[in-house]
Protein backbone atom coordinates (compact mmCIF):
# COMPACT_ATOMS: atom_id res chain seq x y z
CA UNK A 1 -6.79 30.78 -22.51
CA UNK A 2 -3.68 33.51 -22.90
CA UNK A 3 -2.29 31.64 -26.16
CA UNK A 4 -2.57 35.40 -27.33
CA UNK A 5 -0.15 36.83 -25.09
CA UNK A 6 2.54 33.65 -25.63
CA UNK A 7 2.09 33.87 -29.07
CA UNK A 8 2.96 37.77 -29.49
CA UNK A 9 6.17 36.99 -27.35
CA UNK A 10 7.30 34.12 -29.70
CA UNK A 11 6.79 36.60 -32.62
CA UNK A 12 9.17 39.01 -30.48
CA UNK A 13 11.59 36.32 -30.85
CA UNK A 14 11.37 35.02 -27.76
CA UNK A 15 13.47 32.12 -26.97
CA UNK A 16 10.67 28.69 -27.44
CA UNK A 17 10.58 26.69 -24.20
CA UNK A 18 9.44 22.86 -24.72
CA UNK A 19 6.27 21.80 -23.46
CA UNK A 20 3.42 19.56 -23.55
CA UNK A 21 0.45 20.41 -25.21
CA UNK A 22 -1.77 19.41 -22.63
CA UNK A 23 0.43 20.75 -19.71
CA UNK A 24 -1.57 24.00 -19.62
CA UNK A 25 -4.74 22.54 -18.90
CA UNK A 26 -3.22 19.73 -16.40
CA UNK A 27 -4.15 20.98 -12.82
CA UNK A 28 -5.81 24.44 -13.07
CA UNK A 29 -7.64 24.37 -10.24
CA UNK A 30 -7.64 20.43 -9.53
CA UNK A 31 -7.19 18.76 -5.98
CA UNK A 32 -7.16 15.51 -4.62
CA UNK A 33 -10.62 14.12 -5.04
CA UNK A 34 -11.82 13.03 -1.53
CA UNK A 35 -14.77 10.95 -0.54
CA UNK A 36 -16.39 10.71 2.66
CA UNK A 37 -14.07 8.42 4.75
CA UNK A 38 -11.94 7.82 1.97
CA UNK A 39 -9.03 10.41 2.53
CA UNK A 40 -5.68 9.08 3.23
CA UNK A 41 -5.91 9.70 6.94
CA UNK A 42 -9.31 7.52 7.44
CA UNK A 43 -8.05 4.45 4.75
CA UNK A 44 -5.20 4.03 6.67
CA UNK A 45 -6.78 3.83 10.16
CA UNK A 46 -9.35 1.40 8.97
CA UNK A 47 -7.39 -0.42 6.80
CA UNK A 48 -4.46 -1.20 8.03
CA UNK A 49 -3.90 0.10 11.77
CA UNK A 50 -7.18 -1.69 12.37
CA UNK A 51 -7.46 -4.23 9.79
CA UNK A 52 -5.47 -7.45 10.01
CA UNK A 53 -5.70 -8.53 6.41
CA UNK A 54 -4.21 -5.23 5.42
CA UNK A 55 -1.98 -4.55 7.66
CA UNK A 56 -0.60 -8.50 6.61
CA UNK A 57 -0.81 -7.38 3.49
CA UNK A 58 0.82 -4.21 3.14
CA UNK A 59 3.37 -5.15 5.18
CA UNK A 60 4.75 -8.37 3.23
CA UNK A 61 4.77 -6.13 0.24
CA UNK A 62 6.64 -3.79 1.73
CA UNK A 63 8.83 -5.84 3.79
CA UNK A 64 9.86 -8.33 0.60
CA UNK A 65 10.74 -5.20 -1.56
CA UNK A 66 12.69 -3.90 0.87
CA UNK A 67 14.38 -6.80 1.33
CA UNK A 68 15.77 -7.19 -1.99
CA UNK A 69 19.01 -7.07 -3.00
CA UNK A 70 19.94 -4.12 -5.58
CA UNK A 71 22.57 -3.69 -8.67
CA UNK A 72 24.05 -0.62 -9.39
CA UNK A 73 25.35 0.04 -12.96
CA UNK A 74 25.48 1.74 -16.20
CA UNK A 75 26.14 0.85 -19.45
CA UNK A 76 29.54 -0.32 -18.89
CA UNK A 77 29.77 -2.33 -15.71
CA UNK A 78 28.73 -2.69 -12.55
CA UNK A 79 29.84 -0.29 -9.58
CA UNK A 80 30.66 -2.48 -6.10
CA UNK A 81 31.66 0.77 -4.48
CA UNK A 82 30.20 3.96 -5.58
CA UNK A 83 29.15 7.28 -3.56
CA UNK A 84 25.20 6.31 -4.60
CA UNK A 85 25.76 2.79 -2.71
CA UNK A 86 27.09 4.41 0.46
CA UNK A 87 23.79 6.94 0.23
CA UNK A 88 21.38 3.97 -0.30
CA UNK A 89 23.70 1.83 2.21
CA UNK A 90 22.85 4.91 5.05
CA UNK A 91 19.81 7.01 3.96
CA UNK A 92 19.96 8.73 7.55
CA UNK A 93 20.95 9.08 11.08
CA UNK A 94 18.21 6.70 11.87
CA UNK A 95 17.02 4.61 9.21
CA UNK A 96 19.44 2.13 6.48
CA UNK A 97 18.44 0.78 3.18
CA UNK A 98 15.72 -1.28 4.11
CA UNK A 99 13.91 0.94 6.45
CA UNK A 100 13.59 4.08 4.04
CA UNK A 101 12.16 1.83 1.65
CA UNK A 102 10.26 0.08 3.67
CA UNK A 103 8.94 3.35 4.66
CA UNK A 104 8.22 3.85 0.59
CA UNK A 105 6.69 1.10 -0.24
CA UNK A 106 3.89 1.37 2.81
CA UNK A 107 3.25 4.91 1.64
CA UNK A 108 2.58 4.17 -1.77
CA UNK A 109 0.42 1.42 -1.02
CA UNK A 110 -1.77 3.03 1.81
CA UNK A 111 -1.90 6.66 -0.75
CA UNK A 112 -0.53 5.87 -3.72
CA UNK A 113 2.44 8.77 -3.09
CA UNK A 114 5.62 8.27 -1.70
CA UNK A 115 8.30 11.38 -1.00
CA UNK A 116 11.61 11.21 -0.78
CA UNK A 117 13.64 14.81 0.69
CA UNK A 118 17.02 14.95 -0.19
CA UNK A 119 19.17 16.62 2.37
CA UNK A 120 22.30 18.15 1.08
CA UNK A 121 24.06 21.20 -0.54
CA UNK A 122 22.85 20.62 -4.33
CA UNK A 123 25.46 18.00 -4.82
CA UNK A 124 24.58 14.10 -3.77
CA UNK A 125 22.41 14.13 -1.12
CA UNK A 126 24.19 13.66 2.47
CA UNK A 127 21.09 12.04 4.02
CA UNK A 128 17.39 11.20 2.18
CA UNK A 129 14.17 11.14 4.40
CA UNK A 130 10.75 9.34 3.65
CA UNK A 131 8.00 12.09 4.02
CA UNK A 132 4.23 11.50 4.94
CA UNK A 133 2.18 11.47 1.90
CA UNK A 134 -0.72 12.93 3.91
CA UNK A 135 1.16 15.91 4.72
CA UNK A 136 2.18 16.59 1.46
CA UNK A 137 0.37 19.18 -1.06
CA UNK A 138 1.67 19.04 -4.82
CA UNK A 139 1.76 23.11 -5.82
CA UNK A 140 0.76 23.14 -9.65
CA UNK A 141 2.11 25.92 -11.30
CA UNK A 142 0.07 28.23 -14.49
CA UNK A 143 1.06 25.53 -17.10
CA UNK A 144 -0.59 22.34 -14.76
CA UNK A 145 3.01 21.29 -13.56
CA UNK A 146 3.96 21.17 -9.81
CA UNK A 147 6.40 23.90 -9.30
CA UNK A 148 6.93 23.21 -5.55
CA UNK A 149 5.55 20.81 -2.86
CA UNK A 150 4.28 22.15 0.76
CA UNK A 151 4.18 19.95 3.61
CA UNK A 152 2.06 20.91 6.51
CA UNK A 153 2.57 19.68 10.16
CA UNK A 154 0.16 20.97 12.88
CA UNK A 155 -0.63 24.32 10.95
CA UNK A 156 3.16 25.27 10.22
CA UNK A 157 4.17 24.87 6.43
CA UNK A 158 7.79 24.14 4.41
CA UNK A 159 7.61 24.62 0.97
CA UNK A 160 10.23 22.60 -1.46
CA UNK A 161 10.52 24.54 -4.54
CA UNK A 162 10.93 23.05 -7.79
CA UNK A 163 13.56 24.23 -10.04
CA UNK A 164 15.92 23.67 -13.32
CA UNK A 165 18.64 22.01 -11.09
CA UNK A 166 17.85 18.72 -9.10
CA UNK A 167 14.43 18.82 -7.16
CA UNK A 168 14.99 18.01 -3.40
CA UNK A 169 11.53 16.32 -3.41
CA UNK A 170 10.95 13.13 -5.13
CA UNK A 171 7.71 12.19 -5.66
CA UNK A 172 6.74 8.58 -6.49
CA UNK A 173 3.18 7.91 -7.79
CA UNK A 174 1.15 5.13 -9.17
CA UNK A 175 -1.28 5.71 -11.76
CA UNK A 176 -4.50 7.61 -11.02
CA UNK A 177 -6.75 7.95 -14.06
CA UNK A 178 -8.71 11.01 -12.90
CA UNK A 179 -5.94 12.86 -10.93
CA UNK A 180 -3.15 14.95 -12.43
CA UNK A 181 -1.14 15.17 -9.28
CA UNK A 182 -2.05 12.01 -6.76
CA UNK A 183 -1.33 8.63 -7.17
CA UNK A 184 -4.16 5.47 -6.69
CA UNK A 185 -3.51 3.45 -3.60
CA UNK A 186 -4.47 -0.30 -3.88
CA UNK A 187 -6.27 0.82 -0.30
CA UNK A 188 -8.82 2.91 -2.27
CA UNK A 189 -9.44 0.24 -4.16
CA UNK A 190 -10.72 -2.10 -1.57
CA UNK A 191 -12.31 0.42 0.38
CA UNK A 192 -15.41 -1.37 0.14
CA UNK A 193 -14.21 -4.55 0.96
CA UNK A 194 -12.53 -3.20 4.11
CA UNK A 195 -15.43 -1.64 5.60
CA UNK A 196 -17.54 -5.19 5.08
CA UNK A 197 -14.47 -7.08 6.76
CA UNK A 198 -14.46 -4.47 9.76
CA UNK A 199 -18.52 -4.94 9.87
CA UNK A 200 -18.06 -8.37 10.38
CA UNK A 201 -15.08 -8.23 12.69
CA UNK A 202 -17.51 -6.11 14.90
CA UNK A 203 -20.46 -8.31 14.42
CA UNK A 204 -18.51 -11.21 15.76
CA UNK A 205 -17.39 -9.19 18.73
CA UNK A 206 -20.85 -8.22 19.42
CA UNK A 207 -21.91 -11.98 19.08
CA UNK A 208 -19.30 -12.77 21.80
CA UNK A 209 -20.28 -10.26 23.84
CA UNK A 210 -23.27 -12.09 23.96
CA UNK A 211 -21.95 -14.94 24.99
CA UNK A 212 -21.74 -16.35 21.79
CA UNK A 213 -25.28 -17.12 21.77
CA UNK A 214 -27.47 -16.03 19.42
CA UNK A 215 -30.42 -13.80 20.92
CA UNK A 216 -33.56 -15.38 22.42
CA UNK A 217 -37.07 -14.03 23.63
CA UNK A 218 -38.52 -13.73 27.26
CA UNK A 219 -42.54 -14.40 26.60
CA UNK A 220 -44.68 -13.20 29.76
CA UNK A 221 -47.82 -15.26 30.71
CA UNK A 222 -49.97 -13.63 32.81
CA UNK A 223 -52.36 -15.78 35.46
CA UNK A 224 -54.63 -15.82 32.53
CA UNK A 225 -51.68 -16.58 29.91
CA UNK A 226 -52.17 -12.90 28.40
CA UNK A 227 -51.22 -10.01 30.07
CA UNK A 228 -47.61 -7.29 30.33
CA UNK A 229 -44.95 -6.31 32.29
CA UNK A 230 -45.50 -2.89 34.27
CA UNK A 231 -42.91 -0.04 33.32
CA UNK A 232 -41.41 -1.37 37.09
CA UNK A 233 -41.17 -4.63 36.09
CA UNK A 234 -39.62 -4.29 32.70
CA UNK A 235 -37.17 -2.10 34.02
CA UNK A 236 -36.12 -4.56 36.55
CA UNK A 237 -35.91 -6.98 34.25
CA UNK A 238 -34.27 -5.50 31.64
CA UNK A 239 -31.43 -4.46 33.98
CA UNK A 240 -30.84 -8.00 35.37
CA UNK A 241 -30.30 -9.53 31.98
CA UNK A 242 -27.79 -6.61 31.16
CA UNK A 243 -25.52 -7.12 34.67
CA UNK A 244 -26.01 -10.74 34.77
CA UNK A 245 -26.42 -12.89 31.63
CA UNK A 246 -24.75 -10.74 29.00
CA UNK A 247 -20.71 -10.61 28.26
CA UNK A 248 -18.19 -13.49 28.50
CA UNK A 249 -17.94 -12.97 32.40
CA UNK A 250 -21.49 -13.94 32.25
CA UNK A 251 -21.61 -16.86 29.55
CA UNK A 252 -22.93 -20.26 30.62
CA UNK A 253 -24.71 -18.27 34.07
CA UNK A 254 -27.79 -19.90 34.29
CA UNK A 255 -31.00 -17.76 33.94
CA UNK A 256 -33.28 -17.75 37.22
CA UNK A 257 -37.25 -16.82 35.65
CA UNK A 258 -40.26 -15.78 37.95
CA UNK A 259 -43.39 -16.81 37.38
CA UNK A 260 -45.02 -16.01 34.58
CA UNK A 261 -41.80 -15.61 32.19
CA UNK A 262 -40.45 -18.61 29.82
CA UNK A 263 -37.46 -18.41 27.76
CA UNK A 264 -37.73 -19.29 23.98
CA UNK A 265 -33.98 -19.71 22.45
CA UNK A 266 -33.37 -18.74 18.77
CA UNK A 267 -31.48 -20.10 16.14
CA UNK A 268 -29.29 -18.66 14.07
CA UNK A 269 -30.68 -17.53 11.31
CA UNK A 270 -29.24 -18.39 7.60
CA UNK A 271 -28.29 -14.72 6.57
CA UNK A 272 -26.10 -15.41 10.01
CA UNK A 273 -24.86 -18.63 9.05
CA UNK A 274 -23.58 -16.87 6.17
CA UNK A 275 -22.02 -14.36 7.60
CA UNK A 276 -18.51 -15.73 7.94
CA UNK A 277 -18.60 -16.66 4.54
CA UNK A 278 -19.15 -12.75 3.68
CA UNK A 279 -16.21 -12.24 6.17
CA UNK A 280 -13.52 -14.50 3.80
CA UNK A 281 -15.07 -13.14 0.86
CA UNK A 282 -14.03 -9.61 2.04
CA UNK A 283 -10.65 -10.76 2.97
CA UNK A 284 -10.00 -12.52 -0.44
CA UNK A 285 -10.83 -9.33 -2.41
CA UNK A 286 -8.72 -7.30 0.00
CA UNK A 287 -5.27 -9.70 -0.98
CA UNK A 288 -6.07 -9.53 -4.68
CA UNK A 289 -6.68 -5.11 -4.62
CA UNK A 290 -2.93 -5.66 -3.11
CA UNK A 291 -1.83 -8.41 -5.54
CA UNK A 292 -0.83 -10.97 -2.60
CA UNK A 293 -2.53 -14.94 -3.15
CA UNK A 294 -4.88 -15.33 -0.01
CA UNK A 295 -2.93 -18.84 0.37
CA UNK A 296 -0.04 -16.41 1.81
CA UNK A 297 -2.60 -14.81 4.66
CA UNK A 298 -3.82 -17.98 5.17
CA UNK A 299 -7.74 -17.29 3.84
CA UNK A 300 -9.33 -20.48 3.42
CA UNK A 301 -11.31 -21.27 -0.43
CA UNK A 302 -8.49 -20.04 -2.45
CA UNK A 303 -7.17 -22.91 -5.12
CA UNK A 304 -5.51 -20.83 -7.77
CA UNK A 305 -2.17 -22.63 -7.01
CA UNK A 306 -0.96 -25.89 -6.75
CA UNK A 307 0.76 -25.28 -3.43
CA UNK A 308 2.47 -22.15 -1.26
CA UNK A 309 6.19 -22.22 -3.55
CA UNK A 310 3.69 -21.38 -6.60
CA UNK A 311 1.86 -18.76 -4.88
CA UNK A 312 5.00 -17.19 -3.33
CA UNK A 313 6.79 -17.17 -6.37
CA UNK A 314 3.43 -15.39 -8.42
CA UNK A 315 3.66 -13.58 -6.10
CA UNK A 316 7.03 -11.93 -6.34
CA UNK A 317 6.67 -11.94 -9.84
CA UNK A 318 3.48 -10.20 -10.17
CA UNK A 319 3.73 -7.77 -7.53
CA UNK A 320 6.76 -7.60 -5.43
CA UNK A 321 9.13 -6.89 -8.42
CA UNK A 322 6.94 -4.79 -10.41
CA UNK A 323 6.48 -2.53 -7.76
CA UNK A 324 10.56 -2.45 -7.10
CA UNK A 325 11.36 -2.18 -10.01
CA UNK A 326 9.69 1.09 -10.39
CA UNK A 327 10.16 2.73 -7.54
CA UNK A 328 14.14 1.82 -7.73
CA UNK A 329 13.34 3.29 -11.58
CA UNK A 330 12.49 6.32 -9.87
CA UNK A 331 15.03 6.87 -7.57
CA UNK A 332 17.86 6.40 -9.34
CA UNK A 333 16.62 8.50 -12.33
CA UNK A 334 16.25 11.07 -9.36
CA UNK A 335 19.61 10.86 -8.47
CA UNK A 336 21.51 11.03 -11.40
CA UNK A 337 19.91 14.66 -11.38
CA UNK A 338 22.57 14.59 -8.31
CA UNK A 339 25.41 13.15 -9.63
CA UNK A 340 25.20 14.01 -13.70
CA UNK A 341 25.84 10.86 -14.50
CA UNK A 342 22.76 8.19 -15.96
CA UNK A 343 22.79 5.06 -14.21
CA UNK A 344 20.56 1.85 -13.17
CA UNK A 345 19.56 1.04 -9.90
CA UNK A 346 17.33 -2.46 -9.81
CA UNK A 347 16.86 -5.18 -8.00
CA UNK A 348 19.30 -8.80 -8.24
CA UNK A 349 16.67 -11.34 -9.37
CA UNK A 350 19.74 -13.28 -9.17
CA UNK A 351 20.13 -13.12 -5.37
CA UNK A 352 15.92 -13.61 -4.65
CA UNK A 353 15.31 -17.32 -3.23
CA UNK A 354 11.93 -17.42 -3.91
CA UNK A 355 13.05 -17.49 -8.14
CA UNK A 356 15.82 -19.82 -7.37
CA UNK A 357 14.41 -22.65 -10.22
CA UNK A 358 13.91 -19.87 -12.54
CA UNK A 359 17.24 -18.66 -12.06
CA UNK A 360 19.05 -21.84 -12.43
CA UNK A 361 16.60 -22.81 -15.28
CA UNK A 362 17.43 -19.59 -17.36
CA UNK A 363 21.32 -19.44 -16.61
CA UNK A 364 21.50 -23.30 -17.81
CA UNK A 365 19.20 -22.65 -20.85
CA UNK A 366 21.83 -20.04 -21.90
CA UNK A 367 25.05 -21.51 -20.78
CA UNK A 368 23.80 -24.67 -23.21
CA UNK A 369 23.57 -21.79 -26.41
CA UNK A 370 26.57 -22.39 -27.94
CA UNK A 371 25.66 -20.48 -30.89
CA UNK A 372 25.80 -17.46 -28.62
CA UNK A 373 28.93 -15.58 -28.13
CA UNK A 374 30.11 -14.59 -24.05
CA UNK A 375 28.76 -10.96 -24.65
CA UNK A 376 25.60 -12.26 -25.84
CA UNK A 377 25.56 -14.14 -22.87
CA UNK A 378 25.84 -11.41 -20.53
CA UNK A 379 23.56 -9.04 -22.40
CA UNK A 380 20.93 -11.69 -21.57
CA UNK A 381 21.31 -12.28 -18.13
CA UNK A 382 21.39 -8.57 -17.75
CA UNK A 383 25.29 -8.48 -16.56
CA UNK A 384 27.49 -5.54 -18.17
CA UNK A 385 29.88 -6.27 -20.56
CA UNK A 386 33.01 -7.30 -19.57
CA UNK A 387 36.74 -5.01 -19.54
CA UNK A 388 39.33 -5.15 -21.35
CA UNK A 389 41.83 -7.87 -19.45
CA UNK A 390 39.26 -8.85 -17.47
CA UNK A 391 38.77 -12.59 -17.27
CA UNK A 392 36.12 -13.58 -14.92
């Protein structure tokens, strides 16, 4: 829209700053897009703090990422001890390695963001602290870029500026197609699927409630066999079958009729008989939004794989790594901003049990290559090549 004005300062001989073409038009005016119930706040209560398939869910992802081991290196070798490992070794006072990421890998599955502060003097960080996606707001600046980040706690505000030198915020995302700023959370994605599995949850509550039994009618005969209750009578009724044949206290009590009223039992109906079967249907499509086989949470139908080694190992390889692998991606491009020096932080596929056959399938399958030099060797197992004098 000001082109004009940009344009006269270039002619000036202004010195040209790099950009994207598109960065002016990025975020002018754009927000997270937020549905009714569908705002990070709400997904997460009814997803995971009160679903068990998500919570199961999120949490093995999170937990078996965090779990992994990770390599630190550059281009040259392989660091054992290096100021980046103590960091990642001790995040903060109260969290280590596996806790802060942990922490990460929940966040950016229940919002799609994950923050990371970095606490420290503009040099490597001294301590780095997972932040609450929800309280975070991305600040886009005139060209569509975030120039800082505010994060708002009970109506007070910090604001993290974004600069030239390292940014103390690092913000982790997954894609989003129709959001500049936010990331997608698998969460959002089975939304749907979460609020039938909830339904259902409470409709089986309900049902027990009831002591299990599906409803029935009480049909009044008068002396005549036609006839109804007075507004008395009903009442009375009415409140006797609430105190005294309804709940699990109450199941099996038998019912004591006056004359005149007969009980006629119901069946279930098929749309109930089904109902279960909507229940695991639910559940199934919540594990795949996540990318975890239902055979690990134990829902019942599933026969993609042979047997549970198959679906754990699919499953590290499809989701578990994938997902550490870029977030690790992230971090350590972050702190090289730190330390001015480029460097790789992933994790040991070397060290994960659950690719143990792969492992020792791939190491044989190039230790047998003799037309392969040792170098060669090492470039494909991903190890750094080796120093002068250095025999191992």
């Amino acid at each position: 829209m000001f082109d004009f004005l940009k344009r006269g300062a270039a002619e000036d001989g202004a010195t040209e700053v790099k950009a994207s073409a598109t960065g002016k038009v990025l975020g002018l005016g754009a927000g997270r897009a937020i549905w009714s119930s569908r705002d990070t706040a709400s997904l997460t209560k009814g997803g995971f703090t009160r679903n068990p398939v998500g919570f199961r869910a999120v949490k093995l992802i999170a937990e078996a990422a965090a779990a992994l081991p990770l390599i630190l290196q550059d281009a040259e070798r392989r660091y054992e001890d290096h100021p980046v490992n103590k960091l990642l070794l001790r995040p903060n006072g109260s969290q280590g390695r596996a806790e802060l990421f942990e922490a990460l890998y929940g966040y950016l599955l229940l919002s799609g963001d994950a923050y990371i502060e970095a606490v420290g003097d503009g040099s490597l960080p001294l301590e780095m602290h997972a932040l609450r996606p929800e309280r975070m707001q991305v600040v886009p600046g005139a060209d569509g870029w975030p120039i800082a980040y505010d994060y708002v706690v009970g109506g007070r505000k910090h604001r993290f500026n974004v600069g030239e030198a390292a940014n103390p915020i690092c913000h982790i995302k997954s894609f989003h197609p129709q959001d500049d700023h936010y990331g997608f959370s698998p969460l959002e994605a089975a939304a749907s699927a979460v609020d039938v599995h909830n339904a259902a949850s409470n409709w089986s509550k309900a049902l027990l409630d009831n002591a299990a039994r599906p409803s029935g009618a009480i049909v009044y005969k008068g002396v005549d066999g036609q006839g109804s209750l007075s507004a008395d009578q009903y009442d009375r009724l009415l409140h006797e079958m609430e105190s005294m044949h309804q709940g699990a206290r109450n199941a099996g009590r038998p019912m004591l009729l006056e004359g005149g009223l007969d009980w006629k039992p119901m069946g279930f109906s098929p749309s109930d008989m089904e109902f279960q079967k909507t229940k695991e249907a639910a559940a199934r499509e919540i594990a795949i939004a996540f990318g975890v086989p239902p055979m690990l949470l134990g829902i019942p139908g599933d026969a993609t794989y042979a047997n549970y080694q198959e679906a754990n190992r699919a499953f590290y390889r499809l989701t578990v790594l994938p997902l550490a692998t870029r977030v690790t991606n992230v971090v350590a491009h972050w702190l090289a901003e730190f330390t001015g020096e480029p460097f790789v932080l992933r994790p040991d596929l070397d060290q994960i049990p659950a690719l143990s056959a792969e492992r020792d399938a791939t190491w044989r399958r190039i230790s047998e290559a003799s037309f392969l030099s040792a170098a060669e060797k090492r470039a494909l197992l991903g190890l750094p090549p080796t120093e002068v004098g250095d025999d191992r």
